[in-house]
N, C-alpha and C. Protein backbone atom coordinates (compact mmCIF):
# COMPACT_ATOMS: atom_id res chain seq x y z
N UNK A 1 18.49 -7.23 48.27
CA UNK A 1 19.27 -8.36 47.74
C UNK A 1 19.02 -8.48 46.23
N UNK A 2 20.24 -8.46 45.33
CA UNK A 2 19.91 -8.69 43.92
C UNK A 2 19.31 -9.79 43.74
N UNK A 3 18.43 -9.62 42.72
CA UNK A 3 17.50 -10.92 42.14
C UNK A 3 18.42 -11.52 40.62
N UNK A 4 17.80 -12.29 40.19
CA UNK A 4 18.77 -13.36 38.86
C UNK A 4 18.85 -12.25 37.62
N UNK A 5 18.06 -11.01 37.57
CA UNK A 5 18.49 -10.16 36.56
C UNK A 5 19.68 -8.90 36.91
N UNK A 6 19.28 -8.98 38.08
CA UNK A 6 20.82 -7.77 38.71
C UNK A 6 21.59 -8.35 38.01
N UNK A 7 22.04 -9.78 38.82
CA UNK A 7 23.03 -10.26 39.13
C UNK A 7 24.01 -10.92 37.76
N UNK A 8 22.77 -11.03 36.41
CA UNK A 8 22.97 -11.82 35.12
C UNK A 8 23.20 -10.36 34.34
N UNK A 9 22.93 -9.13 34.75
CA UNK A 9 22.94 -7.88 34.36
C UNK A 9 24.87 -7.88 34.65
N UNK A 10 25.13 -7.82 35.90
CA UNK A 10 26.23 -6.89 36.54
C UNK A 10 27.17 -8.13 35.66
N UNK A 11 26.80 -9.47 35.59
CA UNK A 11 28.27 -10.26 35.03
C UNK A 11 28.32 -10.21 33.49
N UNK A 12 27.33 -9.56 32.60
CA UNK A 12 27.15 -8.94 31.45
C UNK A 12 27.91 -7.58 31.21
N UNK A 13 27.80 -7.25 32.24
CA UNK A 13 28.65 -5.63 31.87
C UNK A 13 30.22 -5.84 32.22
N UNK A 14 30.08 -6.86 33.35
CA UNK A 14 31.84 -6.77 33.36
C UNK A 14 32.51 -7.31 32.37
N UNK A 15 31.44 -8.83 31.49
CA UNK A 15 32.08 -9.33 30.41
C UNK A 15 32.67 -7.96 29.13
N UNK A 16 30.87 -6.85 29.05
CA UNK A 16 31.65 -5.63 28.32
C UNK A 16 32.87 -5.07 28.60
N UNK A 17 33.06 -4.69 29.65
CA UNK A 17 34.31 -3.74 30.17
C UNK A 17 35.10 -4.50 29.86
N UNK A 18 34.84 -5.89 30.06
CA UNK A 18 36.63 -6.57 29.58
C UNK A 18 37.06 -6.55 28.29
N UNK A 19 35.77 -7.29 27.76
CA UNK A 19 36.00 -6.92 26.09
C UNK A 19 36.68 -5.09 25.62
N UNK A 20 36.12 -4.69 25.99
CA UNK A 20 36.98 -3.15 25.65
C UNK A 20 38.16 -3.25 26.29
N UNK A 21 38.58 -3.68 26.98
CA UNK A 21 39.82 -3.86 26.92
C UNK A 21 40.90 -4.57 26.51
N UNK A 22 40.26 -5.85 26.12
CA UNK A 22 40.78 -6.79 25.15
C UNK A 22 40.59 -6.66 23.87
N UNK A 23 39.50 -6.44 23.33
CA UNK A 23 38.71 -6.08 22.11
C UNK A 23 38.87 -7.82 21.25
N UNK A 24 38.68 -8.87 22.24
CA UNK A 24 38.57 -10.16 21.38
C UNK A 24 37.27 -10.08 20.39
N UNK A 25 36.51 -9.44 20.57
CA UNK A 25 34.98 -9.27 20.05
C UNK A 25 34.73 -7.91 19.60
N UNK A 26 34.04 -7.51 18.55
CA UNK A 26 33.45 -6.32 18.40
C UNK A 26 32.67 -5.70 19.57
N UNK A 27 32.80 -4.97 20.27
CA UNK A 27 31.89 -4.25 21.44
C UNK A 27 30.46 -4.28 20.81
N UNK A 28 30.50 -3.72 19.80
CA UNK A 28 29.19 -3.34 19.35
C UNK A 28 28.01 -4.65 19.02
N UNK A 29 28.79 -5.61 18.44
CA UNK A 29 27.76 -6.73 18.54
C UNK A 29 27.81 -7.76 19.50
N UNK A 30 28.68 -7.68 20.57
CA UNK A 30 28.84 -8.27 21.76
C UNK A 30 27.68 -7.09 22.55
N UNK A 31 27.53 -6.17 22.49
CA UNK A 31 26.56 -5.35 23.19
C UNK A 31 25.11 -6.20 22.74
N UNK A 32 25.00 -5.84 21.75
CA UNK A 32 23.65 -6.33 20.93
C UNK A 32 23.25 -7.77 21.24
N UNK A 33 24.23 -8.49 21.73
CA UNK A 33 24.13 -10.26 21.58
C UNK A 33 23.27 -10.25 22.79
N UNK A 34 24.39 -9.64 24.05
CA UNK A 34 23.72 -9.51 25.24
C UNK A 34 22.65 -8.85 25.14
N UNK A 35 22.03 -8.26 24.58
CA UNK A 35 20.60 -7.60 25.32
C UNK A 35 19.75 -8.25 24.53
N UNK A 36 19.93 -8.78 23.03
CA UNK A 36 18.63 -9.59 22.43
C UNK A 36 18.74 -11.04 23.59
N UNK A 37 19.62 -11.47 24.01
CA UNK A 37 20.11 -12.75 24.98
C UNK A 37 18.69 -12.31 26.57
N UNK A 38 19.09 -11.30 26.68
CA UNK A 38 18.43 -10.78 27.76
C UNK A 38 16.76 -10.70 27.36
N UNK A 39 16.49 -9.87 26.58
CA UNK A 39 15.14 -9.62 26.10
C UNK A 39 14.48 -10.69 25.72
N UNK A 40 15.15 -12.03 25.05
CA UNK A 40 14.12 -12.99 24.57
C UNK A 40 14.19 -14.23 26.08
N UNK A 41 15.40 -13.83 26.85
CA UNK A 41 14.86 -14.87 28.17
C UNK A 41 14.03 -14.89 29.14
N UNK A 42 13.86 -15.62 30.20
CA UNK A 42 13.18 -16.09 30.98
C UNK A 42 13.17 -14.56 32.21
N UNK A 43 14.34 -14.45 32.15
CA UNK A 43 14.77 -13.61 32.83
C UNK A 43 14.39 -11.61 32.65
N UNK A 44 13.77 -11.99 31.06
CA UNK A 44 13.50 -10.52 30.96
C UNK A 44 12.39 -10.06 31.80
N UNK A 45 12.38 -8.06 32.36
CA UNK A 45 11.21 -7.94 32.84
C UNK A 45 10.78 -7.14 32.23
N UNK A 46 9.31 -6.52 31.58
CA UNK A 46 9.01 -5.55 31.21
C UNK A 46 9.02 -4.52 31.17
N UNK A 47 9.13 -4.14 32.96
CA UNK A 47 9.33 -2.61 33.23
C UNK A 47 10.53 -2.27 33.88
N UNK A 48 11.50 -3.03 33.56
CA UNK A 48 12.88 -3.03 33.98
C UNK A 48 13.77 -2.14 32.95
N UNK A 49 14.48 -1.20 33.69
CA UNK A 49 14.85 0.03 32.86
C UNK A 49 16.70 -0.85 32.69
N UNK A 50 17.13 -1.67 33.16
CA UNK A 50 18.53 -1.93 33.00
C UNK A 50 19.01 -2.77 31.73
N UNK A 51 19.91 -2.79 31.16
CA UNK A 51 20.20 -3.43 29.84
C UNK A 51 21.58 -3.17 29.79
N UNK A 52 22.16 -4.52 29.37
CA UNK A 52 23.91 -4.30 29.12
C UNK A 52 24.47 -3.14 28.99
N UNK A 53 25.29 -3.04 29.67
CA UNK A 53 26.42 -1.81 28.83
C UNK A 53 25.74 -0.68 29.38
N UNK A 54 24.90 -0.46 29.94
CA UNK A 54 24.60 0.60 30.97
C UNK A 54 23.03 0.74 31.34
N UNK A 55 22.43 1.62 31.19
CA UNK A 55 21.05 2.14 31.74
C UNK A 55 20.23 2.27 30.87
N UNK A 56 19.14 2.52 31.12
CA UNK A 56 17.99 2.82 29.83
C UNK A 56 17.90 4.09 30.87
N UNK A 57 16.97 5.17 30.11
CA UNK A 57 16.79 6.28 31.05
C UNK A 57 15.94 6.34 32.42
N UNK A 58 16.63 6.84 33.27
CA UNK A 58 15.95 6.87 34.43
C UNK A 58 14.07 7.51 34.77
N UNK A 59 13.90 7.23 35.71
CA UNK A 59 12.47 7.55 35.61
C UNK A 59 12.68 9.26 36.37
N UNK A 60 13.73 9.22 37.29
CA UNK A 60 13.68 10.31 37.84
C UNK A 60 14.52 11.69 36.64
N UNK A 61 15.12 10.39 35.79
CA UNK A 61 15.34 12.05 34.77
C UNK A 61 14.74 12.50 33.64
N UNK A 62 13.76 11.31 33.54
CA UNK A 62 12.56 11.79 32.73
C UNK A 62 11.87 12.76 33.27
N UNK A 63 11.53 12.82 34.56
CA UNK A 63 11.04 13.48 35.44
C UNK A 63 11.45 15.21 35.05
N UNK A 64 12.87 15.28 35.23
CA UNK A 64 13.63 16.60 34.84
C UNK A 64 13.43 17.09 33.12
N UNK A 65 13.34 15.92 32.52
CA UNK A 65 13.22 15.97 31.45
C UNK A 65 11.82 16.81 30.79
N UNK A 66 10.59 16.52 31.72
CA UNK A 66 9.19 16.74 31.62
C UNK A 66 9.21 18.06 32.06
N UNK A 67 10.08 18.90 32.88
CA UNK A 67 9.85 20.25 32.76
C UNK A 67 10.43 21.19 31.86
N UNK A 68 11.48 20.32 31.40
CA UNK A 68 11.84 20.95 29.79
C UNK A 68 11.43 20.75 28.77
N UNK A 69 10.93 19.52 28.61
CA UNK A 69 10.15 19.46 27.29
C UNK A 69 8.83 18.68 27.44
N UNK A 70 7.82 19.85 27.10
CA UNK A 70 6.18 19.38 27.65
C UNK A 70 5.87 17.63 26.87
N UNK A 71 4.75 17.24 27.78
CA UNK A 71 4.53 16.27 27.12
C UNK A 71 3.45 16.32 25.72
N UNK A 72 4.01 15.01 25.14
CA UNK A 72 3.50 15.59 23.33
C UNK A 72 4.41 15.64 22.94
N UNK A 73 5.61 16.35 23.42
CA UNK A 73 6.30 16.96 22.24
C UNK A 73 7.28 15.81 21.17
N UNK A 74 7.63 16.24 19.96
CA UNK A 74 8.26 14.93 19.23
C UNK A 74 10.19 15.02 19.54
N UNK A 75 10.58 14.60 19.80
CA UNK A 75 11.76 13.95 20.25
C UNK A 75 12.31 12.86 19.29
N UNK A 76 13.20 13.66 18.35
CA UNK A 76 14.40 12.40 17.47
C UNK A 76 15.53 11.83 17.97
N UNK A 77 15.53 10.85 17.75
CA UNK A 77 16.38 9.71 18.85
C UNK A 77 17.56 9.09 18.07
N UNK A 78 18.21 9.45 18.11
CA UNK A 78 19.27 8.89 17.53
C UNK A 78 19.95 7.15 18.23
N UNK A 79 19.66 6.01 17.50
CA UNK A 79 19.64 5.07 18.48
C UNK A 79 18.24 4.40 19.35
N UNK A 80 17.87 3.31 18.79
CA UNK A 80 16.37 2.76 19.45
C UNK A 80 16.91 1.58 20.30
N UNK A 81 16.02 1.75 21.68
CA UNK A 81 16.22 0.79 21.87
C UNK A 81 15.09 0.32 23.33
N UNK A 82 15.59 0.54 24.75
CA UNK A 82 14.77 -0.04 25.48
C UNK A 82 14.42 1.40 26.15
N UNK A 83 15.12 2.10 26.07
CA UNK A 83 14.90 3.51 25.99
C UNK A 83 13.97 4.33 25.30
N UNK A 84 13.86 3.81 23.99
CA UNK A 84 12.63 4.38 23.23
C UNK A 84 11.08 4.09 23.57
N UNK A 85 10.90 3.25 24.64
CA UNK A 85 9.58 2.43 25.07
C UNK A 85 9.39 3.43 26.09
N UNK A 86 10.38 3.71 27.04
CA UNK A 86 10.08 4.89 27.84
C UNK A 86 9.74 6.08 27.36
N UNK A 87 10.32 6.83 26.55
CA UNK A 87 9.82 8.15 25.76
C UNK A 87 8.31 7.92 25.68
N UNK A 88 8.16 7.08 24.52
CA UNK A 88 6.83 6.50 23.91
C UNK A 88 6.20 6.77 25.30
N UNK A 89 6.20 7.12 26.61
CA UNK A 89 5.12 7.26 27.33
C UNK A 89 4.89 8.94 27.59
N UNK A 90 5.45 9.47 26.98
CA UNK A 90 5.39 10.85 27.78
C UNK A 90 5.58 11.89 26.01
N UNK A 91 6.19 11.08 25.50
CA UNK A 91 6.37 11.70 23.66
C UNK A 91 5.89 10.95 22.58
N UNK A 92 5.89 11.86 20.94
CA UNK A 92 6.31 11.31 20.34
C UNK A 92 7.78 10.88 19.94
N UNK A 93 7.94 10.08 18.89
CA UNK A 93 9.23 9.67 18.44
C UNK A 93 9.47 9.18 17.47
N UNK A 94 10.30 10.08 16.51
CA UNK A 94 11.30 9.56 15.59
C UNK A 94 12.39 8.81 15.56
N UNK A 95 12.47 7.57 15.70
CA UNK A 95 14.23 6.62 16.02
C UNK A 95 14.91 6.68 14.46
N UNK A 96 16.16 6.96 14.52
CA UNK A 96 17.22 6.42 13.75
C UNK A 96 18.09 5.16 14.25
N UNK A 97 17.82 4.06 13.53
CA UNK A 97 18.21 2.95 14.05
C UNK A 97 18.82 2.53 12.70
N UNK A 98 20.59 1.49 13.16
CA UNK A 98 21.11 1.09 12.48
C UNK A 98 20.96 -0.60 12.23
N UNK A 99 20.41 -1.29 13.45
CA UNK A 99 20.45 -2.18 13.61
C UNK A 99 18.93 -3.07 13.26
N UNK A 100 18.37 -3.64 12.13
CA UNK A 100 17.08 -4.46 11.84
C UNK A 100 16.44 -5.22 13.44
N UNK A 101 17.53 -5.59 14.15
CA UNK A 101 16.74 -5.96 15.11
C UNK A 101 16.04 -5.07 16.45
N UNK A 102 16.13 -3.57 16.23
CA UNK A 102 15.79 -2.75 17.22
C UNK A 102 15.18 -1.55 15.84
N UNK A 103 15.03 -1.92 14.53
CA UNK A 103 14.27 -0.90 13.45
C UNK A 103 12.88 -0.79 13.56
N UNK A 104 11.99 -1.02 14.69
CA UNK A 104 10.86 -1.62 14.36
C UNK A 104 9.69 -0.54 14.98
N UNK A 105 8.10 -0.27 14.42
CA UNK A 105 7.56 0.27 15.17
C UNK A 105 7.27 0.19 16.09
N UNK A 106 7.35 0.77 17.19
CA UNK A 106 6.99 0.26 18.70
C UNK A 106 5.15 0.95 19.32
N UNK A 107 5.10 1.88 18.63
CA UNK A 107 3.25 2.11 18.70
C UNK A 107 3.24 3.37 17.60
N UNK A 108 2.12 3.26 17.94
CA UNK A 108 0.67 4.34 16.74
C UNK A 108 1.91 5.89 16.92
N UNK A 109 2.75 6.40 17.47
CA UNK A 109 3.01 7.80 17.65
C UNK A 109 4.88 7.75 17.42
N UNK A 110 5.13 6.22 16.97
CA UNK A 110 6.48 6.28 16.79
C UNK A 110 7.05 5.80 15.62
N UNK A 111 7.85 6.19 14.26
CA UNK A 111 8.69 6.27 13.36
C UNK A 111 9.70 5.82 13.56
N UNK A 112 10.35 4.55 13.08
CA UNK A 112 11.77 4.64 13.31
C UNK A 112 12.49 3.87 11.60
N UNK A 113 13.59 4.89 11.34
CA UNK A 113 14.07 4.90 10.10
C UNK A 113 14.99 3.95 9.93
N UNK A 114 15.73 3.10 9.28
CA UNK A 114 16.36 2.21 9.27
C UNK A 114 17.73 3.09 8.21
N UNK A 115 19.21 2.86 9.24
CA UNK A 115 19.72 4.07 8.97
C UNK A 115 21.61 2.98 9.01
N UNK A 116 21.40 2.06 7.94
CA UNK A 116 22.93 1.66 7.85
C UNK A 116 24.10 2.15 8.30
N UNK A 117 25.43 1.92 9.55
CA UNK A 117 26.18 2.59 9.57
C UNK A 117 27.28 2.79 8.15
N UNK A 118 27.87 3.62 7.97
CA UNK A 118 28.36 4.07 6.76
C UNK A 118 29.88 5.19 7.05
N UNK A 119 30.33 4.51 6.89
CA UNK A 119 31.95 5.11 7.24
C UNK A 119 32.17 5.83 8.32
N UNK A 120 31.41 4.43 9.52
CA UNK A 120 31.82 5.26 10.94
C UNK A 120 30.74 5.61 11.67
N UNK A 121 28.99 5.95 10.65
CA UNK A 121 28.20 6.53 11.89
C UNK A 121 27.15 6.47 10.93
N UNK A 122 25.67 6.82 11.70
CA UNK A 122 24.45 6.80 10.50
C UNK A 122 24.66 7.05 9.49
N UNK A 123 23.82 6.37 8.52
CA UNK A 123 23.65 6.79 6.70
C UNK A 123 22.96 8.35 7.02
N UNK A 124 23.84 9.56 6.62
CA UNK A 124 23.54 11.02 7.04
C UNK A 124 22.00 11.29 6.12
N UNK A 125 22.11 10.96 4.90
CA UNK A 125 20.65 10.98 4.48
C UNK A 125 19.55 10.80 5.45
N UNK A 126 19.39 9.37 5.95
CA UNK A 126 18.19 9.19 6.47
C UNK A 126 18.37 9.90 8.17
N UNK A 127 19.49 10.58 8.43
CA UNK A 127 19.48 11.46 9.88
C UNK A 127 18.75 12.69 9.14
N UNK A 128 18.63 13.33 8.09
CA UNK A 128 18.55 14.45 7.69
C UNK A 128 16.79 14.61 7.42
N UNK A 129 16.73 12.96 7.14
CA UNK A 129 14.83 13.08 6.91
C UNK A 129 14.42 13.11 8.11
N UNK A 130 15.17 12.82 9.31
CA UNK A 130 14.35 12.70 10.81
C UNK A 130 14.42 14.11 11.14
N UNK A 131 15.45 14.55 10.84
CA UNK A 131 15.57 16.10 11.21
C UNK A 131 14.88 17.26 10.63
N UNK A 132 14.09 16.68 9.94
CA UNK A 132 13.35 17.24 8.68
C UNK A 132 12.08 17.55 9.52
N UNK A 133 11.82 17.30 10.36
CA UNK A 133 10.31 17.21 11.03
C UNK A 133 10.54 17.73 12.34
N UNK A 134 11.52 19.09 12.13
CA UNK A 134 11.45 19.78 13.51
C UNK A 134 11.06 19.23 14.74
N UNK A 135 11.92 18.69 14.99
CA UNK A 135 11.92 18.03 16.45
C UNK A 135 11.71 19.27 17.81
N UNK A 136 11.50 18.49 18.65
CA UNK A 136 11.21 19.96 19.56
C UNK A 136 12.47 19.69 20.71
N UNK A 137 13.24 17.91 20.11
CA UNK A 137 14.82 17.92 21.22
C UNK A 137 15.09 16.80 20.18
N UNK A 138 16.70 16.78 20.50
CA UNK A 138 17.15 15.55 19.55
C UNK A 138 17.85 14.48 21.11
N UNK A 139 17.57 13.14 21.10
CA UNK A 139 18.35 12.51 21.65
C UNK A 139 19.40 11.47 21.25
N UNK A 140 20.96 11.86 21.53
CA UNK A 140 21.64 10.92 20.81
C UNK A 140 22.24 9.46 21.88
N UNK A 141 21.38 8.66 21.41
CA UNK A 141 21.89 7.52 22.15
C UNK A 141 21.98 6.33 21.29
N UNK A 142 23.10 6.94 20.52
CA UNK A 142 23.94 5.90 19.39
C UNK A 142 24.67 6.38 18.54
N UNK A 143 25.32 5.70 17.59
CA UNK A 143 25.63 4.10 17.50
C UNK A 143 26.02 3.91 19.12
N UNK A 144 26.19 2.31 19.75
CA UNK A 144 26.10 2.13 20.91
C UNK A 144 27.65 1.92 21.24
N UNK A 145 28.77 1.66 19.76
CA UNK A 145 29.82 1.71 20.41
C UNK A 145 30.57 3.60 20.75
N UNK A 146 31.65 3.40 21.18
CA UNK A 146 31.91 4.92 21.62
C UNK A 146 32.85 5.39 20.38
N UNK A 147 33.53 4.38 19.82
CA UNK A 147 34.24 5.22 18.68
C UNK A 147 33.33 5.28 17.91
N UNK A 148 31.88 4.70 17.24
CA UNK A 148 30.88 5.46 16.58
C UNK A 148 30.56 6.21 17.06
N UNK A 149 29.85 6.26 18.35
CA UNK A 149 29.20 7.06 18.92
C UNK A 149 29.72 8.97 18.56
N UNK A 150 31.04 9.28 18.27
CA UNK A 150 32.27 10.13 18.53
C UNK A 150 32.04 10.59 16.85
N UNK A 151 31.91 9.95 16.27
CA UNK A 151 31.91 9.50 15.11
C UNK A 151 30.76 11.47 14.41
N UNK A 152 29.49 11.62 15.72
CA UNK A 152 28.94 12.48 15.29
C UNK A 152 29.62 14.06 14.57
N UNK A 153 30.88 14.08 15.23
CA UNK A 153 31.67 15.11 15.21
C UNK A 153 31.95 15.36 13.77
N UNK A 154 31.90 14.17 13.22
CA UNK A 154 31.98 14.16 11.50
C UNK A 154 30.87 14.43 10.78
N UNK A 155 30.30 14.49 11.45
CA UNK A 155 28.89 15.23 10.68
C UNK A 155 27.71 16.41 11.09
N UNK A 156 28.60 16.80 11.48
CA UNK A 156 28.26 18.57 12.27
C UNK A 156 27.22 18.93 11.38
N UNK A 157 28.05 19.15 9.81
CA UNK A 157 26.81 19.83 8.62
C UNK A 157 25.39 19.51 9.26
N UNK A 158 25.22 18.39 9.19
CA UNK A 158 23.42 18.03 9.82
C UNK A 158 22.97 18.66 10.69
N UNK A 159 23.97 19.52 11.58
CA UNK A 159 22.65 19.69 12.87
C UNK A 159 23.07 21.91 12.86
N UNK A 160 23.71 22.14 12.04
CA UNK A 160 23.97 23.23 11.77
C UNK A 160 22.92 24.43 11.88
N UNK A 161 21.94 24.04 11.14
CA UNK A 161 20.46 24.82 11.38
C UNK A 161 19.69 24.55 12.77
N UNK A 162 20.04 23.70 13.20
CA UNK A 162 19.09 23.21 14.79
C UNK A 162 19.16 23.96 15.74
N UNK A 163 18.21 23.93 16.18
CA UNK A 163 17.95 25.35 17.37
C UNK A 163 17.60 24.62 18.53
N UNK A 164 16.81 23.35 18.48
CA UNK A 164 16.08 22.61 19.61
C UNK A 164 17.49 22.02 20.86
N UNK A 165 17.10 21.64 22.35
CA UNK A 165 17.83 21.39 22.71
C UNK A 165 18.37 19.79 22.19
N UNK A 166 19.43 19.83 22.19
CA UNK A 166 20.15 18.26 22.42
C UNK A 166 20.74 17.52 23.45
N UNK A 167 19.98 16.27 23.81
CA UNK A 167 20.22 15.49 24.79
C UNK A 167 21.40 14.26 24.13
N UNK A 168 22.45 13.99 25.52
CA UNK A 168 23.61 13.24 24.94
C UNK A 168 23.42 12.06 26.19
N UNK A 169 23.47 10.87 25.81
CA UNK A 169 23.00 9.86 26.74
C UNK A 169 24.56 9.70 27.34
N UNK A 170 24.45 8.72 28.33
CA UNK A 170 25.79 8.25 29.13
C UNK A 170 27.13 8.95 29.29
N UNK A 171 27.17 9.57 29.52
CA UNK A 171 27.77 10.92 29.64
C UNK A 171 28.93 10.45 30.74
N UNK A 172 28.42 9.66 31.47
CA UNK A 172 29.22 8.83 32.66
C UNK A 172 30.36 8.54 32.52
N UNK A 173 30.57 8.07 30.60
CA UNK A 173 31.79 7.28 30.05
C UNK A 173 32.36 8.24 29.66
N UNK A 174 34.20 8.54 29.70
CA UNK A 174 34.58 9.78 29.78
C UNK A 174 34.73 10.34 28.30
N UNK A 175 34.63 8.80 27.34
CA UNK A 175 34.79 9.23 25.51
C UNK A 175 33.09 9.86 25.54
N UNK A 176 32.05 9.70 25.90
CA UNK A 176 31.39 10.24 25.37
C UNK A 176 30.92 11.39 25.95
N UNK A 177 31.11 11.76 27.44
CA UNK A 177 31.10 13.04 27.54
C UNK A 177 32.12 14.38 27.41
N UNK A 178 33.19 13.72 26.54
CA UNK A 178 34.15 14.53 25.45
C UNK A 178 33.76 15.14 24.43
N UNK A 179 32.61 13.63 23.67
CA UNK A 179 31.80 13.68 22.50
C UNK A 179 31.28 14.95 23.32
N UNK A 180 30.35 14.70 24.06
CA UNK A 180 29.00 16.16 23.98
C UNK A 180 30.01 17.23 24.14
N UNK A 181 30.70 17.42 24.80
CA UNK A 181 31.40 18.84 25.22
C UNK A 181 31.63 18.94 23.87
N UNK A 182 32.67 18.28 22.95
CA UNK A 182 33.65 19.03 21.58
C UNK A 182 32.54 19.50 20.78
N UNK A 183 31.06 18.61 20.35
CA UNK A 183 30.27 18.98 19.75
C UNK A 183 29.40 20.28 19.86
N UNK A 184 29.04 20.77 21.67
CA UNK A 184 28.44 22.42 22.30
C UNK A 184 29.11 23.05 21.50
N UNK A 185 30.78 22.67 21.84
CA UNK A 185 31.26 23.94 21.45
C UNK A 185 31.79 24.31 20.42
N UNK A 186 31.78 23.20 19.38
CA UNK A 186 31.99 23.61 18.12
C UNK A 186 30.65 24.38 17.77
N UNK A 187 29.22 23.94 17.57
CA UNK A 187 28.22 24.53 17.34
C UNK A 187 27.36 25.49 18.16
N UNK A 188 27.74 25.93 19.33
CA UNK A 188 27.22 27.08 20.34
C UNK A 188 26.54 26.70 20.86
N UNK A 189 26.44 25.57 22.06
CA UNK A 189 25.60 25.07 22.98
C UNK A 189 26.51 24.80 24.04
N UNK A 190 25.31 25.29 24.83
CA UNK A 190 25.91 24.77 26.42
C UNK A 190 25.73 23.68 27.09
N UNK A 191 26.56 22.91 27.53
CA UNK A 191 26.46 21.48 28.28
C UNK A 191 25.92 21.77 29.93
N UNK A 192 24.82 21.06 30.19
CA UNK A 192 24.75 20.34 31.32
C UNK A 192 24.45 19.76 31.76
N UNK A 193 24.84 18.80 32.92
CA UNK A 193 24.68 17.61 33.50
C UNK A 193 23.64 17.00 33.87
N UNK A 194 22.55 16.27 33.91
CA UNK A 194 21.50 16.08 34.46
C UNK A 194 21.48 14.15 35.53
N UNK A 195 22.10 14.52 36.28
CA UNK A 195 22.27 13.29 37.40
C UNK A 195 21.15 12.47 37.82
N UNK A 196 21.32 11.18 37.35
CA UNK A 196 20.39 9.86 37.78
C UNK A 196 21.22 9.45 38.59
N UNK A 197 20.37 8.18 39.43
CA UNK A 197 20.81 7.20 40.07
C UNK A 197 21.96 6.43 39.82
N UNK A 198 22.14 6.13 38.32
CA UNK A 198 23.73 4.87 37.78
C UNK A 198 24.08 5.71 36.64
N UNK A 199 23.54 6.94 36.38
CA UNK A 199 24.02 7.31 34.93
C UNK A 199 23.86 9.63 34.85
N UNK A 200 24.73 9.50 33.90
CA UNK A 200 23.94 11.10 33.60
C UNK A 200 24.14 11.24 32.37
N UNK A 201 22.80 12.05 31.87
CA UNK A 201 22.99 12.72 30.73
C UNK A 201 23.49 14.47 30.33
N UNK A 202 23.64 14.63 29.16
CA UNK A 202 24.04 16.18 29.02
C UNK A 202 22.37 16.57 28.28
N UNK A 203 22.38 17.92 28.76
CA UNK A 203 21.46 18.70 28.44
C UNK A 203 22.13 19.58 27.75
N UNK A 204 21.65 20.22 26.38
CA UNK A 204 22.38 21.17 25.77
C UNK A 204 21.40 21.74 24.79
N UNK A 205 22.07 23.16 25.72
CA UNK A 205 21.18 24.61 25.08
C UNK A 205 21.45 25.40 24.03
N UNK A 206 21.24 25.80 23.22
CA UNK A 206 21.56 26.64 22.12
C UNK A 206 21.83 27.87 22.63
N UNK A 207 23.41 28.54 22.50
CA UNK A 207 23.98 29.92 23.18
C UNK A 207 23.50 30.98 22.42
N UNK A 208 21.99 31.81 22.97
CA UNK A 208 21.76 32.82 21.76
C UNK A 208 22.67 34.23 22.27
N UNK A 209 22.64 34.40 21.08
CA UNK A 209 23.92 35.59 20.50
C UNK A 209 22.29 36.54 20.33
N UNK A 210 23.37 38.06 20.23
CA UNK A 210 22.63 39.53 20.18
C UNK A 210 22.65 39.45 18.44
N UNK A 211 23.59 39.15 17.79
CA UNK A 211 23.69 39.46 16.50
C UNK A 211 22.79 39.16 15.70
């Protein structure tokens, strides 16, 4: 039986879905309203992986996650949020965050850059200093709306030299698992699926060539 956060969860997301279809509100800070709304109430739980507008990462695909990339390893995150508290147990982490109220250190092994959106998607400078520190995977889980989110496609140059795999969050929603596909295959990576419980992400490999 749902308890008062399911249930204050599930009438939060349908308010999202409507808004995208109405668009009376910016998605993006109607997203944000709801989850600082959520996080500073009565109602928040600590080890509760759910948050407006979809999932934080699952425990069972961290799980999948841990045989691809050992623990330790540093992981740049495109996008901080309730998601980044989970990493923080198994990685380090670099966040690129646009938003002051999710810019913040979260412990001793995590960085997060404060990264203005700017005609559509991160300030590319400060993506380029996170990328600067050889990541051993990049995860993109942001900007949180989907026409930013899409937005990465415009800035290919940045990830041109990258060899590490790239992880693409919510993949579920059909604009953003467009995003990961157009992006593999403009830059030579292969997409695949990695299935949770309410959500999936893309896993994506770098296609090595003989040449």
């Amino acid at each position: 039986m749902p308890n008062e956060l399911d249930i204050a969860i599930n009438c939060l997301n349908k308010l999202l879905k409507q808004n995208e279809k109405i668009k009376l509100f910016k998605q993006e800070k109607l997203h944000y309203f709801f989850t600082a709304l959520l996080s500073r109430s009565h109602l928040g739980q600590k080890d509760r992986n759910i948050v407006p507008g979809g999932f934080a990462i699952e425990e069972n695909i961290i799980r999948l996650l841990l045989e691809k990339i050992p623990r330790g390893s540093l992981i740049v995150e495109l996008g901080s949020g309730f998601s980044t508290n989970i990493l923080l147990k198994y990685y380090k982490v670099i966040s690129v965050e646009h938003n002051l109220f999710y810019a913040i250190q979260r412990s001793p092994i995590h960085i997060c850059i404060h990264a203005p959106i700017q005609s559509g998607w991160y300030q590319p400078e400060a993506v380029s200093t996170a990328l600067q520190n050889n990541p051993d995977a990049i995860l993109v889980d942001g900007p949180p709306a989907a026409e930013l989110r899409r937005n990465i496609l415009e800035n290919l140059p940045l990830f041109a030299s990258i060899r590490c795999p790239i992880i693409f969050d919510d993949l579920d929603r059909e604009v953003d698992h467009a995003t990961a596909l157009d992006f593999c295959i403009r830059l030579g990576y292969k997409l695949t699926l990695l299935k949770g419980e309410k959500k999936k992400i893309g896993w994506c490999e770098k296609i090595l060539t003989t040449d």
